[in-house]
Protein backbone atom coordinates (compact mmCIF):
# COMPACT_ATOMS: atom_id res chain seq x y z
CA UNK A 1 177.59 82.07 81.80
CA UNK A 2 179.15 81.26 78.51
CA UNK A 3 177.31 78.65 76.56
CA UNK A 4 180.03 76.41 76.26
CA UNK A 5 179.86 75.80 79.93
CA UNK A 6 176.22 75.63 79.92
CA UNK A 7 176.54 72.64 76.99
CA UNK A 8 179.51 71.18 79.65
CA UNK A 9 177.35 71.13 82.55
CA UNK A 10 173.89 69.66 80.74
CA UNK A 11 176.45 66.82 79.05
CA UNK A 12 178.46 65.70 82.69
CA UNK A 13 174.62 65.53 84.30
CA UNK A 14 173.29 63.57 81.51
CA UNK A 15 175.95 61.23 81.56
CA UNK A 16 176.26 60.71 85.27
CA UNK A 17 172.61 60.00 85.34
CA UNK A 18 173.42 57.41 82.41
CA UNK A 19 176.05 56.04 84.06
CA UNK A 20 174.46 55.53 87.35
CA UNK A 21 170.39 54.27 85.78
CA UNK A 22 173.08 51.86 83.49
CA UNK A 23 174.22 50.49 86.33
CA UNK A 24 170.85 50.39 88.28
CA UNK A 25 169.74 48.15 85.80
CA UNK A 26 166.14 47.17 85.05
CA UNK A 27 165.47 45.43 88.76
CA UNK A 28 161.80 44.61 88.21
CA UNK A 29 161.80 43.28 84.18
CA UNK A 30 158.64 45.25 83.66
CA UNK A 31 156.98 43.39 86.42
CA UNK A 32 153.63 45.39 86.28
CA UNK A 33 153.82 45.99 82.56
CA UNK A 34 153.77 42.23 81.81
CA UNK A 35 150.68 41.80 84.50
CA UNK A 36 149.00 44.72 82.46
CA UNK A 37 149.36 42.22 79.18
CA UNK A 38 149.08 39.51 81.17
CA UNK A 39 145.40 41.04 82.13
CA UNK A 40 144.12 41.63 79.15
CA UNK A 41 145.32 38.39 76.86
CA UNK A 42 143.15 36.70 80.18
CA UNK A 43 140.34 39.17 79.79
CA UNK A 44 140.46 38.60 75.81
CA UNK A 45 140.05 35.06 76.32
CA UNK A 46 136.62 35.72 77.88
CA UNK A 47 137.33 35.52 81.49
CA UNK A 48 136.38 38.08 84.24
CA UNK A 49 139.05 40.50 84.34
CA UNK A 50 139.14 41.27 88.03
CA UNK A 51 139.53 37.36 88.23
CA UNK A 52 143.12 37.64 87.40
CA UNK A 53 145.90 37.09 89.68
CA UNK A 54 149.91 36.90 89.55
CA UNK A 55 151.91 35.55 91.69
CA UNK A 56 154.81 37.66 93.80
CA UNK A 57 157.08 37.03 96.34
CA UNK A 58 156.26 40.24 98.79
CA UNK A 59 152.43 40.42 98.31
CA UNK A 60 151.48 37.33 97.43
CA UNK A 61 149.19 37.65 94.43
CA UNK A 62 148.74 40.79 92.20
CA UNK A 63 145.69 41.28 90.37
CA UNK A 64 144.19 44.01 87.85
CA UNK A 65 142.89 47.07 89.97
CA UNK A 66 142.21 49.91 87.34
CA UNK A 67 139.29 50.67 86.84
CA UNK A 68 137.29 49.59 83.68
CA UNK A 69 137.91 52.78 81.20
CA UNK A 70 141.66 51.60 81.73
CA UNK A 71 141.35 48.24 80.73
CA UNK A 72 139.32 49.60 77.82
CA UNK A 73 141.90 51.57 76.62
CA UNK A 74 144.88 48.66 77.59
CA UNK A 75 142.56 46.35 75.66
CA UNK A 76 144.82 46.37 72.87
CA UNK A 77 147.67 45.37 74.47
CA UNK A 78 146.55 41.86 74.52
CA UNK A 79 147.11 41.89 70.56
CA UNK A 80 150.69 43.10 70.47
CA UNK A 81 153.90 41.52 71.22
CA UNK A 82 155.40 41.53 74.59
CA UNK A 83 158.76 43.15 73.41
CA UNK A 84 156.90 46.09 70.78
CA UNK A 85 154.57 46.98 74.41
CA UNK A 86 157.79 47.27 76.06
CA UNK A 87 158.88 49.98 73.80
CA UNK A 88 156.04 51.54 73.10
CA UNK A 89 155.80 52.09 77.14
CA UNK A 90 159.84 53.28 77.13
CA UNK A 91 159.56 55.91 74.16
CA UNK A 92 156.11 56.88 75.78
CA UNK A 93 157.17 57.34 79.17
CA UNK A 94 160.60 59.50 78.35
CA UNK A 95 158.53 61.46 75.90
CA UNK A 96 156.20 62.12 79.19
CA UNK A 97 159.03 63.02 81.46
CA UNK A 98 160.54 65.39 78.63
CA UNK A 99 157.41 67.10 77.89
CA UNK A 100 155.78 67.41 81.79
CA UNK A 101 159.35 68.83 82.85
CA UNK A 102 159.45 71.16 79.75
CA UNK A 103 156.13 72.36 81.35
CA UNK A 104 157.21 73.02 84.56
CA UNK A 105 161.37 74.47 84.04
CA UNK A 106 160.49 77.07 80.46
CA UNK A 107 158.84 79.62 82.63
CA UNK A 108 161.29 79.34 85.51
CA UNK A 109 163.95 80.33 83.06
CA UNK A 110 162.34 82.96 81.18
CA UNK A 111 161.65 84.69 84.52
CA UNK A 112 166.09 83.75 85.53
CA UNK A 113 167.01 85.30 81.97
CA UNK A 114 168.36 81.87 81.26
CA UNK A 115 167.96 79.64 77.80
CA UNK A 116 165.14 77.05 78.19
CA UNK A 117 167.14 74.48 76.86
CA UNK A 118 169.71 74.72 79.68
CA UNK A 119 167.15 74.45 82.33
CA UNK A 120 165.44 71.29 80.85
CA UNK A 121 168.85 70.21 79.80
CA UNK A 122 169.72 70.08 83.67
CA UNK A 123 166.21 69.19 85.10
CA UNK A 124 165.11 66.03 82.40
CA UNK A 125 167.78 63.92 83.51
CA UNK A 126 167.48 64.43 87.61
CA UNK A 127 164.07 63.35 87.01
CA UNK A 128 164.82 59.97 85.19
CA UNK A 129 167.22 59.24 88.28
CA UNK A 130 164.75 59.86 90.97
CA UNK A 131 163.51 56.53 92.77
CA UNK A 132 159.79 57.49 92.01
CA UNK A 133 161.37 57.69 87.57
CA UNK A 134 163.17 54.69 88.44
CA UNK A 135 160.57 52.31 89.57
CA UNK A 136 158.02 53.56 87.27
CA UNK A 137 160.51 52.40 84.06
CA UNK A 138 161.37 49.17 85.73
CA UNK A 139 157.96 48.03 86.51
CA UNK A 140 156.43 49.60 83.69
CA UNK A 141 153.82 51.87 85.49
CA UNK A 142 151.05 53.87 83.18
CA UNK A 143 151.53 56.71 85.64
CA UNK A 144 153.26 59.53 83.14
CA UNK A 145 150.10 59.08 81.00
CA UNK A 146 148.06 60.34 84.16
CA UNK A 147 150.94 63.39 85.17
CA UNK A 148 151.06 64.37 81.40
CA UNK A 149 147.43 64.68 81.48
CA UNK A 150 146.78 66.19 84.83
CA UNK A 151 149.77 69.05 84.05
CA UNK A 152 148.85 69.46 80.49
CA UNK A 153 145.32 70.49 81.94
CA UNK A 154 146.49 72.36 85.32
CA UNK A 155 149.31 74.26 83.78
CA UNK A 156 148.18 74.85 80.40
CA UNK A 157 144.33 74.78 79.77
CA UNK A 158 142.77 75.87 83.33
CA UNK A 159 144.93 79.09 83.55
CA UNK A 160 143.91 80.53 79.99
CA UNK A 161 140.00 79.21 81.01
CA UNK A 162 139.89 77.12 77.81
CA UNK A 163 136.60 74.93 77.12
CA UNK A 164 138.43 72.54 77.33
CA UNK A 165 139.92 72.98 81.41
CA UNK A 166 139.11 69.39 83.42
CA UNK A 167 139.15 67.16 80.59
CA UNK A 168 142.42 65.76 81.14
CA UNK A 169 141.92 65.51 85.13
CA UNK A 170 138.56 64.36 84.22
CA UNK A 171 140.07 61.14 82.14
CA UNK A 172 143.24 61.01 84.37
CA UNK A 173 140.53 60.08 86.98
CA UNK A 174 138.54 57.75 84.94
CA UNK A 175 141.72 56.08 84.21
CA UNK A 176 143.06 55.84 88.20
CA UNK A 177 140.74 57.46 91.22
CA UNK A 178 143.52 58.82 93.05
CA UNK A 179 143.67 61.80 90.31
CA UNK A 180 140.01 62.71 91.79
CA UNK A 181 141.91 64.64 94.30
CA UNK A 182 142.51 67.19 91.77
CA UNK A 183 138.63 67.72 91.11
CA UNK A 184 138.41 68.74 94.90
CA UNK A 185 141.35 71.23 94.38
CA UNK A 186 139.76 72.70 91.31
CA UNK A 187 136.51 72.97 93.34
CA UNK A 188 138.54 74.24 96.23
CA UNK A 189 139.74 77.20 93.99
CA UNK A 190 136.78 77.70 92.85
CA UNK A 191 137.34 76.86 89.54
CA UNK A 192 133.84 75.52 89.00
CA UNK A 193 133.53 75.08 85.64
CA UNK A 194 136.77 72.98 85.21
CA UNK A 195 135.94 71.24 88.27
CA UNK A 196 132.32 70.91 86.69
CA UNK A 197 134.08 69.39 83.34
CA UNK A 198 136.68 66.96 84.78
CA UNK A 199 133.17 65.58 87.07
CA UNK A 200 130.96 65.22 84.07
CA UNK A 201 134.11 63.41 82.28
CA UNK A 202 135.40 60.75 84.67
CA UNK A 203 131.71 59.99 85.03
CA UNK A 204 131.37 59.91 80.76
CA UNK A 205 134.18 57.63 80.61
CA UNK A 206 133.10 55.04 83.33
CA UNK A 207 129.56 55.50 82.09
CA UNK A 208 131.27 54.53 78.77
CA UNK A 209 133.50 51.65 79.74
CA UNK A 210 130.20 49.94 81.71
CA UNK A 211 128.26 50.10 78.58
CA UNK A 212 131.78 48.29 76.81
CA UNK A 213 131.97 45.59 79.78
CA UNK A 214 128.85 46.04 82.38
CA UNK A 215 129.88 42.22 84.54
CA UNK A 216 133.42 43.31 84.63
CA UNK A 217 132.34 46.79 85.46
CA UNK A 218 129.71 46.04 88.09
CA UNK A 219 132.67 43.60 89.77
CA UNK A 220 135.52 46.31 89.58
CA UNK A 221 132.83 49.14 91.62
CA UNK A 222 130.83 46.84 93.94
CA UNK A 223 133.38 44.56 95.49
CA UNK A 224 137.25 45.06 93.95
CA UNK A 225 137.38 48.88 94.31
CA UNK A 226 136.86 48.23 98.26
CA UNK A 227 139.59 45.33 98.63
CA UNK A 228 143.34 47.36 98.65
CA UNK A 229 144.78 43.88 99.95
CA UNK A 230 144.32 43.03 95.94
CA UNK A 231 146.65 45.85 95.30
CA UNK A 232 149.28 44.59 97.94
CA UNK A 233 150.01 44.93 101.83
CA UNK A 234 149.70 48.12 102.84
CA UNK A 235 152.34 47.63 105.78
CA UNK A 236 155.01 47.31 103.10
CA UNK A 237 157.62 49.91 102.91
CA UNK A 238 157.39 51.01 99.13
CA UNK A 239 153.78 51.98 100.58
CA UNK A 240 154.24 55.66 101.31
CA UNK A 241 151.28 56.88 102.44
CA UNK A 242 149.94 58.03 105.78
CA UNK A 243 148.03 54.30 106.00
CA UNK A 244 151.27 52.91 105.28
CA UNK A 245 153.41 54.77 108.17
CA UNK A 246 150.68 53.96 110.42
CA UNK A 247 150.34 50.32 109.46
CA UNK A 248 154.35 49.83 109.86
CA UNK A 249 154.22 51.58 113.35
CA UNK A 250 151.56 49.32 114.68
CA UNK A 251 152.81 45.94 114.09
CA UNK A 252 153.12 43.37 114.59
CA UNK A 253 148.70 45.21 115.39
CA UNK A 254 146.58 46.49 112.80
CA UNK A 255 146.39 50.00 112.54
CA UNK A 256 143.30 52.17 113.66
CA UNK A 257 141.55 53.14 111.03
CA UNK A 258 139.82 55.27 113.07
CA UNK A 259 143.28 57.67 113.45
CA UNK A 260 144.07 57.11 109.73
CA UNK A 261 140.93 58.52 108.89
CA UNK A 262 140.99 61.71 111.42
CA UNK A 263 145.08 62.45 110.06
CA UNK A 264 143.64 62.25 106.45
CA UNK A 265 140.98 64.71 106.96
CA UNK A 266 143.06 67.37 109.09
CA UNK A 267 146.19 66.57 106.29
CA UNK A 268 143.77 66.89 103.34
CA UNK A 269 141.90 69.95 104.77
CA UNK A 270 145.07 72.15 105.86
CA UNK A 271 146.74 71.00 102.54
CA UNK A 272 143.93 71.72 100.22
CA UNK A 273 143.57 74.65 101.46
CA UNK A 274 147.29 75.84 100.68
CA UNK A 275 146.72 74.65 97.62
CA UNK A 276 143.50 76.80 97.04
CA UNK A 277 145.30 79.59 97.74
CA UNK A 278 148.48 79.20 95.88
CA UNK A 279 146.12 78.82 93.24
CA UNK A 280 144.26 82.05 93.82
CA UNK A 281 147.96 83.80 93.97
CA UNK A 282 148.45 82.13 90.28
CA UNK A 283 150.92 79.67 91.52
CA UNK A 284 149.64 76.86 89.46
CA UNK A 285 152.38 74.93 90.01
CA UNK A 286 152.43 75.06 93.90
CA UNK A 287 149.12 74.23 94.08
CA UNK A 288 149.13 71.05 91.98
CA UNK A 289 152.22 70.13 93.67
CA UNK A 290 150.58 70.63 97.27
CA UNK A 291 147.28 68.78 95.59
CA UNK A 292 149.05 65.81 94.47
CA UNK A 293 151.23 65.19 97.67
CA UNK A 294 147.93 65.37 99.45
CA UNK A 295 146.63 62.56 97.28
CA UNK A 296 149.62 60.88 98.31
CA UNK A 297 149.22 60.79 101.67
CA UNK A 298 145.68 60.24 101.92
CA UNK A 299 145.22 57.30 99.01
CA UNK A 300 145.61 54.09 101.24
CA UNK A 301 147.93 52.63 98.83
CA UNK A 302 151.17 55.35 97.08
CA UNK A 303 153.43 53.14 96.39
CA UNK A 304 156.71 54.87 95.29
CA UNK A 305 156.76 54.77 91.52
CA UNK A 306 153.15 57.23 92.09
CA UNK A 307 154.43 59.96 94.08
CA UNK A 308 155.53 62.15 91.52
CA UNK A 309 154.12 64.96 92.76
CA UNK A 310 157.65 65.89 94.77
CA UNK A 311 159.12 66.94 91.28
CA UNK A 312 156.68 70.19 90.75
CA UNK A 313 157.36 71.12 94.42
CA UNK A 314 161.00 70.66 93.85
CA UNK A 315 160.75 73.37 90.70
CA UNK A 316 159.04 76.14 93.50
CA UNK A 317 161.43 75.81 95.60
CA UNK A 318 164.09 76.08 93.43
CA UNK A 319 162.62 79.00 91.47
CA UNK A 320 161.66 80.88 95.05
CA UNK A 321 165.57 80.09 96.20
CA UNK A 322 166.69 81.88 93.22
CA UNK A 323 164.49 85.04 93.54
CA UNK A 324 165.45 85.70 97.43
CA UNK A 325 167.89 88.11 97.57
CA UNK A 326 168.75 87.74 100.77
CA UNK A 327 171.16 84.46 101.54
CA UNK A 328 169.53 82.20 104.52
CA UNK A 329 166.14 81.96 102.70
CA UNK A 330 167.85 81.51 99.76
CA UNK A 331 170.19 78.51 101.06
CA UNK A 332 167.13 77.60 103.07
CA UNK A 333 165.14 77.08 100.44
CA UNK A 334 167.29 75.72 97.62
CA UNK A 335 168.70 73.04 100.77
CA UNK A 336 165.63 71.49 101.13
CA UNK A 337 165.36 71.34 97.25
CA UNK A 338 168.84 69.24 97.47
CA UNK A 339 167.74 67.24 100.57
CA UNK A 340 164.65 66.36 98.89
CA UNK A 341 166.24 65.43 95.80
CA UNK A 342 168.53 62.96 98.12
CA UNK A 343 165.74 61.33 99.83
CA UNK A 344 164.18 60.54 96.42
CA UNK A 345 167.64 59.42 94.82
CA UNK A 346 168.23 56.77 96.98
CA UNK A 347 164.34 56.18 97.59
CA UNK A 348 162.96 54.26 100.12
CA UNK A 349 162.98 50.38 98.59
CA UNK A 350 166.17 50.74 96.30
CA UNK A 351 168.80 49.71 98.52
CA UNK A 352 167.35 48.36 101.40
CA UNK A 353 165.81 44.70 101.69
CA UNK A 354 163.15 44.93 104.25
CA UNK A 355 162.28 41.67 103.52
CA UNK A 356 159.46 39.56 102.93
CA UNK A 357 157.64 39.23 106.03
CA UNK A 358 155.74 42.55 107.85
CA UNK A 359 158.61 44.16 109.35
CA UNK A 360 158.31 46.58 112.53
CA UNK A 361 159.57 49.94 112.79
CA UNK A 362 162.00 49.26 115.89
CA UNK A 363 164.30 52.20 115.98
CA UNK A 364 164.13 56.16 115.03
CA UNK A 365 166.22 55.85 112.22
CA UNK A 366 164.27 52.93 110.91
CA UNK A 367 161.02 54.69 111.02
CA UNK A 368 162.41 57.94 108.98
CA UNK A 369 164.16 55.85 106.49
CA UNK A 370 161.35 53.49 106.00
CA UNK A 371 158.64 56.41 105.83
CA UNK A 372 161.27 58.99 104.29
CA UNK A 373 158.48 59.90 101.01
CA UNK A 374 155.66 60.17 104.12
CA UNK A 375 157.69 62.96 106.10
CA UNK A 376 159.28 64.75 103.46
CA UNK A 377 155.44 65.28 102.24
CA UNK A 378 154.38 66.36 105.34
CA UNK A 379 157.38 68.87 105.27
CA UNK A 380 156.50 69.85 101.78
CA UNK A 381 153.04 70.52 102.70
CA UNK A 382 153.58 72.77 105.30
CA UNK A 383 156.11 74.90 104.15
CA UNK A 384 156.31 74.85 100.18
CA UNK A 385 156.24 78.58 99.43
CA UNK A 386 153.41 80.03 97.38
CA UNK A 387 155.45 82.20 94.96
CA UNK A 388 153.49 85.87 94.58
CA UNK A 389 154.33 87.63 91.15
CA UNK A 390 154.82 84.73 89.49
CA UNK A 391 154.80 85.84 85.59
CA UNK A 392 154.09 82.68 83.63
CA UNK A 393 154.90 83.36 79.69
CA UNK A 394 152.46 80.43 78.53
CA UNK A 395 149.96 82.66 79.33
CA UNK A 396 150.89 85.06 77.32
CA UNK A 397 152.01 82.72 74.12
CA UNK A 398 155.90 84.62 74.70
CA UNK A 399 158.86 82.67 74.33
CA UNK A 400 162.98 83.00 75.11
CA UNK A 401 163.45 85.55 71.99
CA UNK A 402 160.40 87.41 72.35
CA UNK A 403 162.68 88.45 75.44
CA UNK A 404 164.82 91.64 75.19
CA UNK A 405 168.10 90.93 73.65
CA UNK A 406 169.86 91.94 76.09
CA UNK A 407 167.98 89.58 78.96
CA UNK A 408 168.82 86.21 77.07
CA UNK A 409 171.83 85.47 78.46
CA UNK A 410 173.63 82.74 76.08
């Protein structure tokens, strides 16, 4: 492909995604970002943190739920203007989504014979337009911190066994639990000294953010960590996780929590496993991808803006379409890729108002749209392809002109 047509096809994407997030708007205003500053100007005052509460129309009243390492390190915010944060978060987050993506699309095109730059130059943008990109802008989510720390140590420390492997999971779960699922796929791929690491630091870090604040600390682990109705319904639809399908099925009931708890443990078991062995195989990125949509299912509360995990998965099967030679894998594989990427572009809360009040799930095509992340997930983790062969060039420090001159294409 000429390089004038790859520079035509990486401009019309970019601005087609620019001309569709301008006219998305900012929905929220930076909803969560503001209760993040909120927080800690309250906290900085000298109140109990977990004491906190904002009022919204859907749940009621939001409070604080990190746990106390992140307030440590959010501290600051309570010192800085509302509209510098607000930057700070922007420029922070797009350098996240640049860099995690870079991560995941170099190798894919060293191993196509294809420039870097045109792979990122295609991939970056579809990942700002996702819903999942989308809400975490508008409501100003921390949650690119925790993926650019989780794939920064999956993808580039634990493969080349640096002393460093399981820091970053380590703080990534200090910083939010639901990363901790990534300590039980390093254990369950036997990677036991990462596993070991990211353990001792979570524990460091919450160790070190008692010592900092022990009342708020003994509060946040004793009684907040065990009330999700402080982090919102779980019966509302941006709540994609296998509580939340179950919880919108059952109404106007309560869901058993008994058959909650049996799905997560057959769900986390089967999927962990995959994961395991994708890892084994030395398809890292398979097996955080499988890891993280686990977490997704199984965390009571995933709302949309956290499931990023679907973006890795979306990169295998892309990169496994384009190595079958033979056409119905290959269609069947890159078609899920596209379907996926629908069901995440027009998301599950984006353009439907399911209202205020718990909602049930009356009809078949209610129940798929309203649990679309859910299924897709379960799809995802039964079928994502573990990619054998898979030559990654981090590994071995090469880049796009350390390839033969006549395999770079453009």
């Amino acid at each position: 492909m000429p390089k004038a047509i790859r520079i035509a096809t990486v401009t019309a994407i970019a601005a087609a995604v620019a001309a569709f997030l301008a006219w998305y708007g900012n929905r929220h205003d930076f909803f969560d970002l503001r209760i993040y500053v909120s927080a800690m100007r309250w906290w900085a005052d000298g109140h109990p943190l977990y004491d906190y509460a904002q009022p919204d129309r859907v749940q009621g009243e939001l409070y604080f739920t990190y746990p106390p390492f992140a307030a440590a390190l959010l501290r600051p915010l309570a010192e800085i203007p509302m509209g510098a944060t607000i930057v700070i978060f922007l420029i922070g987050t797009a350098a996240a989504i640049g860099v995690t993506t870079w991560w995941l699309v170099h190798p894919v095109a060293l191993r196509h014979r294809q420039p870097p730059w045109f792979f990122a130059g295609i991939a970056v943008p579809l990942v700002f337009v996702i819903e999942p990109t989308r809400e975490t802008f508008t409501f100003g989510q921390i949650n690119m911190l925790l993926v650019v720390l989780i794939l920064g140590d999956l993808l580039l420390l634990v493969p080349r066994n640096s002393r460093w492997a399981g820091v970053g999971v380590g703080l990534a779960t200090a910083l939010k639990l639901y990363p901790g699922i990534f300590i039980i796929y390093l254990l369950a791929a036997r990677r036991w000294r990462a596993a070991i690491t990211a353990s001792a630091v979570a524990a460091g870090a919450t160790l070190l953010a008692a010592a900092m604040a022990p009342r708020d600390s003994w509060q946040f682990w004793t009684h907040e960590l065990w009330s999700t109705e402080r982090v919102g319904r779980t019966d509302y639809t941006g709540n994609q996780s296998l509580l939340g399908m179950i919880g919108r099925a059952a109404l106007p009931g309560e869901p058993s929590r008994l058959v909650w708890f049996g799905l997560v443990v057959l769900i986390a078991a089967y999927g962990i496993r995959r994961a395991a062995q994708a890892a084994r195989a030395g398809d890292e990125v398979a097996g955080l991808a499988l890891a993280g949509l686990v977490g997704a299912l199984a965390s009571p509360i995933s709302w949309t803006h956290h499931v990023y995990w679907f973006v890795p998965a979306f990169v295998v099967l892309v990169d496994a379409g384009l190595r079958e030679r033979d056409l119905r894998p290959r269609l069947a594989l890159l078609g899920l890729a596209a379907a996926g990427f629908l069901v995440l572009l027009r998301g599950v809360v984006s353009f439907d108002d399911w209202g205020i009040a718990p909602l049930p799930t009356d009809t078949l095509d209610e129940f798929v749209r309203r649990n679309a992340y859910a299924l897709l997930a379960l799809v995802l983790i039964a079928v994502l392809p573990v990619r054998t062969g898979v030559l990654d060039y981090r590994r071995r420090g090469a880049k796009w002109t350390d390839l033969p001159s006549h395999a770079r294409v453009g």
